[in-house]
N, C-alpha and C. Protein backbone atom coordinates (compact mmCIF):
# COMPACT_ATOMS: atom_id res chain seq x y z
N UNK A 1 0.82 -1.15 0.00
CA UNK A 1 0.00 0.00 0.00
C UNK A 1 0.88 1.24 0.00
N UNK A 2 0.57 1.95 -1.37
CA UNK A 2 1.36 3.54 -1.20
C UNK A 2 0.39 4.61 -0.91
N UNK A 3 0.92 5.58 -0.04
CA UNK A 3 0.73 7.11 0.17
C UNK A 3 0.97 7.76 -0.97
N UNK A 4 0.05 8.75 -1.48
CA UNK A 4 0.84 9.70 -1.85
C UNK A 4 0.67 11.01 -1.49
N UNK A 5 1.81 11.75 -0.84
CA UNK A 5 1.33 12.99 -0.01
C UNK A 5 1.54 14.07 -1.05
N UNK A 6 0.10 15.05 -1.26
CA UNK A 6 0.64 16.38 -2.07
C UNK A 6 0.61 17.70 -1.60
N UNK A 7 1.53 18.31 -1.50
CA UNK A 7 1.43 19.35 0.01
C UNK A 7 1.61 20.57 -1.42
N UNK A 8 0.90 21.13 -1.78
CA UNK A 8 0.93 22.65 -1.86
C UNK A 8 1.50 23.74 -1.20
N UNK A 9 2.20 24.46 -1.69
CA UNK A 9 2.52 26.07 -0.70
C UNK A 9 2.67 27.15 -1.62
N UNK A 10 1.85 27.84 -1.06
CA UNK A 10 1.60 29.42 -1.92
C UNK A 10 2.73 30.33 -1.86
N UNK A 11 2.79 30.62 -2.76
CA UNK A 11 3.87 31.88 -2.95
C UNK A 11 3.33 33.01 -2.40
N UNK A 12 2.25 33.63 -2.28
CA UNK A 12 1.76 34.49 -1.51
C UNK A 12 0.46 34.30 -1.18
N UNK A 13 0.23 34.76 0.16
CA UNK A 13 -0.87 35.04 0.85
C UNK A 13 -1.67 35.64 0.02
N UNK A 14 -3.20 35.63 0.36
CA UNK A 14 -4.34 35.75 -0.38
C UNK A 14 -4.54 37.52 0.52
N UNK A 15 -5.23 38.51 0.08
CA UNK A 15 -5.42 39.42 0.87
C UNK A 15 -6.64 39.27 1.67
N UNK A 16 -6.44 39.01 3.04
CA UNK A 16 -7.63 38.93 3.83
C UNK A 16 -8.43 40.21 3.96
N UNK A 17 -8.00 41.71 4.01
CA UNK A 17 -9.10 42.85 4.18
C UNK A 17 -8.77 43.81 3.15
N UNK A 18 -9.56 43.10 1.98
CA UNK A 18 -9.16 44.41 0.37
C UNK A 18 -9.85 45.86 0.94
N UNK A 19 -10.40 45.77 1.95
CA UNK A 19 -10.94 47.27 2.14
C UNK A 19 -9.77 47.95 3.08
N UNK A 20 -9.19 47.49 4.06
CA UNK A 20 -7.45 47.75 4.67
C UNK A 20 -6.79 48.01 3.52
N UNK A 21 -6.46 47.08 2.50
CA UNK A 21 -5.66 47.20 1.61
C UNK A 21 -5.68 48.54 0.54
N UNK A 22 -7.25 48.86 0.31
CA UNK A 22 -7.85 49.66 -0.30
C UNK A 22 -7.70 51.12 0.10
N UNK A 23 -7.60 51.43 1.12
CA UNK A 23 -7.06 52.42 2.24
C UNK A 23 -5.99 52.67 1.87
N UNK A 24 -4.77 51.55 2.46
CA UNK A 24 -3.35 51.71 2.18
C UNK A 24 -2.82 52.32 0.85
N UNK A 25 -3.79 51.50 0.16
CA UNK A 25 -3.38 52.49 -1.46
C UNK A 25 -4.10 53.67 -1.55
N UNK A 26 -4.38 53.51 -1.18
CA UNK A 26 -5.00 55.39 -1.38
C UNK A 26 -4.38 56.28 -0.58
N UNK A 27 -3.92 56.29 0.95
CA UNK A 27 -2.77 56.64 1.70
C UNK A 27 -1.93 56.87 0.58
N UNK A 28 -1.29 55.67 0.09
CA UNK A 28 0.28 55.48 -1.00
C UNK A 28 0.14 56.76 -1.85
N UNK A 29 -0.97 56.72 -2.40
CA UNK A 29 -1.42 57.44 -3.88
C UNK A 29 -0.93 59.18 -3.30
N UNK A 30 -1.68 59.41 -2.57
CA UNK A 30 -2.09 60.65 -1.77
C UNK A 30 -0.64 61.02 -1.02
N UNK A 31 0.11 59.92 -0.31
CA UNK A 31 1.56 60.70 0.04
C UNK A 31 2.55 60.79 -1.14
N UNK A 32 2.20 60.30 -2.44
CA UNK A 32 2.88 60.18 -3.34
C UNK A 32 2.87 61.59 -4.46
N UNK A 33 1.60 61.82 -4.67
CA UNK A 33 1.24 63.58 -4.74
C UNK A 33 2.14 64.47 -3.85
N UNK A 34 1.61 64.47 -3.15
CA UNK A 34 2.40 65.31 -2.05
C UNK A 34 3.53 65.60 -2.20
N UNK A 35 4.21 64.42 -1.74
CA UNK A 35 5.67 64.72 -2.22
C UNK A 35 5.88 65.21 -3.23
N UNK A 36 5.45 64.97 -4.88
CA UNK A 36 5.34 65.45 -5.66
C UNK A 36 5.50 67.16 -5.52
N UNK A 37 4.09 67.19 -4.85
CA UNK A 37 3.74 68.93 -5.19
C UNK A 37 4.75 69.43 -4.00
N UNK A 38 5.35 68.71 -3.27
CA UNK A 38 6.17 69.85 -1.93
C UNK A 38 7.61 70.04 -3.36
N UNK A 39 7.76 68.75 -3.68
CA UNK A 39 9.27 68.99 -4.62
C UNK A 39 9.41 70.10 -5.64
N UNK A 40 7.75 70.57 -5.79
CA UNK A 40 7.97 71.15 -7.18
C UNK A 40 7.66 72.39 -6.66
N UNK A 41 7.41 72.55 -5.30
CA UNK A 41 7.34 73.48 -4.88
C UNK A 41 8.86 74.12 -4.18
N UNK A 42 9.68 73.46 -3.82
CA UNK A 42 10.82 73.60 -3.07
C UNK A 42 11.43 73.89 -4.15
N UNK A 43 11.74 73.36 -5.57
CA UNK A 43 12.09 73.90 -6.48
C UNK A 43 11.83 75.10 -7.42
N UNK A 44 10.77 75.46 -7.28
CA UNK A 44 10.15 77.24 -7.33
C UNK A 44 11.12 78.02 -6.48
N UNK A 45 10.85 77.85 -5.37
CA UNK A 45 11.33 78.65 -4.20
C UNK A 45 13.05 78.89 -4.44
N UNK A 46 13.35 77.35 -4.55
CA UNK A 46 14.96 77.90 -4.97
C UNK A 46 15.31 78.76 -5.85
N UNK A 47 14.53 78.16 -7.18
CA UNK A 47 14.95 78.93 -8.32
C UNK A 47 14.62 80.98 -8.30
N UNK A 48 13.74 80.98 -7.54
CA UNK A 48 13.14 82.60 -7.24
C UNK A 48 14.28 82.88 -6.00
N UNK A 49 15.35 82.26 -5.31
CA UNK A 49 15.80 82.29 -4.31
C UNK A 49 17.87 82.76 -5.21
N UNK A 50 17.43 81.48 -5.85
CA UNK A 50 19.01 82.02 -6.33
C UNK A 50 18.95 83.21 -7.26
N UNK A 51 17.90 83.34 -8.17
CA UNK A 51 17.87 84.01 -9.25
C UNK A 51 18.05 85.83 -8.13
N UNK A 52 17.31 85.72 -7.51
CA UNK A 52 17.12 87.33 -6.38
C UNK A 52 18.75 87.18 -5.90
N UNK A 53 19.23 86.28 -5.79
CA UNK A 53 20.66 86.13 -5.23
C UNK A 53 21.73 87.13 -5.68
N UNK A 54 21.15 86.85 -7.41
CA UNK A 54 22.28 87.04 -8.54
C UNK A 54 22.03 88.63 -8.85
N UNK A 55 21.07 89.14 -8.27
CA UNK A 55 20.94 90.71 -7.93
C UNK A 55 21.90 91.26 -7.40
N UNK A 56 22.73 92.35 -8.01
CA UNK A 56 23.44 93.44 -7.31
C UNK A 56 23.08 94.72 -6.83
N UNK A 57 23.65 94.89 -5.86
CA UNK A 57 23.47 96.27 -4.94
C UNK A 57 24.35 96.75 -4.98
N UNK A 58 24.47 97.98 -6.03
CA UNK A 58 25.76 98.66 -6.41
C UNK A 58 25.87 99.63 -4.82
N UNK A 59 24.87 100.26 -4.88
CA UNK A 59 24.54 101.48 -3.97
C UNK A 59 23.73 101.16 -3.09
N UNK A 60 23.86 101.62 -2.15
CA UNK A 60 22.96 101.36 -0.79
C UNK A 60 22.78 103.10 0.17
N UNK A 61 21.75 103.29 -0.03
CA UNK A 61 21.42 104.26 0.65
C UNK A 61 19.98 104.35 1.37
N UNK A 62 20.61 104.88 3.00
CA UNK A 62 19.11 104.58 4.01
C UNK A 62 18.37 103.30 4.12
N UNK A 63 19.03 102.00 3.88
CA UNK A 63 19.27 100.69 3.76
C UNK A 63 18.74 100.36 2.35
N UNK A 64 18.57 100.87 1.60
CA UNK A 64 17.74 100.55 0.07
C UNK A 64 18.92 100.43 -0.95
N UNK A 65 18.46 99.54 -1.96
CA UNK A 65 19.44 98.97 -2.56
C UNK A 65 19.13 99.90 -4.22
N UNK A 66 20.29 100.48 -4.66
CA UNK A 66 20.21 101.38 -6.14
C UNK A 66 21.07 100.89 -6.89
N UNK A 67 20.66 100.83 -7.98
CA UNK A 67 21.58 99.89 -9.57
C UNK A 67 22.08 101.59 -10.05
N UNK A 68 21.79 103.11 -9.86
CA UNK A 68 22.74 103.88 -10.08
C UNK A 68 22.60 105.17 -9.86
N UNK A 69 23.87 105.92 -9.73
CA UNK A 69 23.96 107.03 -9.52
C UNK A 69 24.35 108.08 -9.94
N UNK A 70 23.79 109.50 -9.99
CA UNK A 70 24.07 110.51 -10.82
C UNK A 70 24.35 111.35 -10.11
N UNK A 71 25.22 112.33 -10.20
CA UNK A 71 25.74 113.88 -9.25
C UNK A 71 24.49 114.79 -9.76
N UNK A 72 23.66 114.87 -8.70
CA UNK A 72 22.87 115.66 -8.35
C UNK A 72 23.43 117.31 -8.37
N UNK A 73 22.43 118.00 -9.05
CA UNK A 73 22.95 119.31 -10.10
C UNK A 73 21.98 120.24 -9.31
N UNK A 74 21.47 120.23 -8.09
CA UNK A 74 20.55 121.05 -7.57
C UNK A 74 19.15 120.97 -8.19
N UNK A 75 18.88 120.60 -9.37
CA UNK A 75 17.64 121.07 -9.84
C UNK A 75 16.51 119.90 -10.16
N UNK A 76 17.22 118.96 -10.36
CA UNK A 76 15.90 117.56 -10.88
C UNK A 76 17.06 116.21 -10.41
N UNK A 77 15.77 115.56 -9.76
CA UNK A 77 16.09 114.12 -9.06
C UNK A 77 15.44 113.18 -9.16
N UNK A 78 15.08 112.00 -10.26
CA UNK A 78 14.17 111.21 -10.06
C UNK A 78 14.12 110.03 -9.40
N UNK A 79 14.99 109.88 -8.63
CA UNK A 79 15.56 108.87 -7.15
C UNK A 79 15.64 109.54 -5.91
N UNK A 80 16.39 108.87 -5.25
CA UNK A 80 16.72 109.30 -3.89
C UNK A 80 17.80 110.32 -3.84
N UNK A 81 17.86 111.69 -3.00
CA UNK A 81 18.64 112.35 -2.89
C UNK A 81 19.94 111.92 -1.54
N UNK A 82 21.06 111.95 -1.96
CA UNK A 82 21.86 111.82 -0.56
C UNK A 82 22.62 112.39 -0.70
N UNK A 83 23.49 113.44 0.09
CA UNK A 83 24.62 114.00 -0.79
C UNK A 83 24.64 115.05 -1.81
N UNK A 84 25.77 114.40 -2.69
CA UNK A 84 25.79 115.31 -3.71
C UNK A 84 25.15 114.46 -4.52
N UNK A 85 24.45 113.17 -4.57
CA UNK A 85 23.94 112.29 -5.48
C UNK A 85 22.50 112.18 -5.58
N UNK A 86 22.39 111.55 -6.64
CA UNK A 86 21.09 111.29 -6.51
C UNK A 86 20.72 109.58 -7.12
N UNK A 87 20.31 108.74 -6.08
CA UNK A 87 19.89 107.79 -6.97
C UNK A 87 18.76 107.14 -6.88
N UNK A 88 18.94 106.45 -8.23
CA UNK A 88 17.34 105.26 -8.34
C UNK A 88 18.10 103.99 -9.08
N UNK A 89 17.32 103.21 -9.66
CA UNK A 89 16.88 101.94 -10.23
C UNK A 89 17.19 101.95 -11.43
């Protein structure tokens, strides 16, 4: 008299709660956006961050920053007066 034993084994588990599971992916989906929109947002910010960087402040007067200056002639100023100067933008 022969046995014959046939033992099966699954490569993976069956999902016991597709509505748990159903959740989890939607969690996934939703932190996966996110990240998305923070990255593309952190990358805005830099780029508006270095680009303001690459701004020069030739002149600084009364803490304000002027790209130039003209010797003020007594009579017309369309900037800031300091001095014998006058500047703006």
């Amino acid at each position: 008299m022969y046995w014959y034993l046939c033992a099966v084994v699954a490569s993976s588990t069956a999902v016991s709660d597709p509505a748990g599971a159903r959740k989890l992916g939607h969690a996934s989906i939703g932190l996966s956006v996110a990240g998305i929109i923070v990255t593309v947002v952190l990358i805005i910010i830099l780029m508006v961050v270095l680009t303001s960087a690459g701004a020069t402040c030739t002149y600084t007067v009364y803490g304000a920053c002027y790209s130039h200056r003209e010797y003020y002639d007594g009579y017309y100023c369309s900037g800031v007066k300091s001095g014998s100067y006058c500047y703006y933008d």
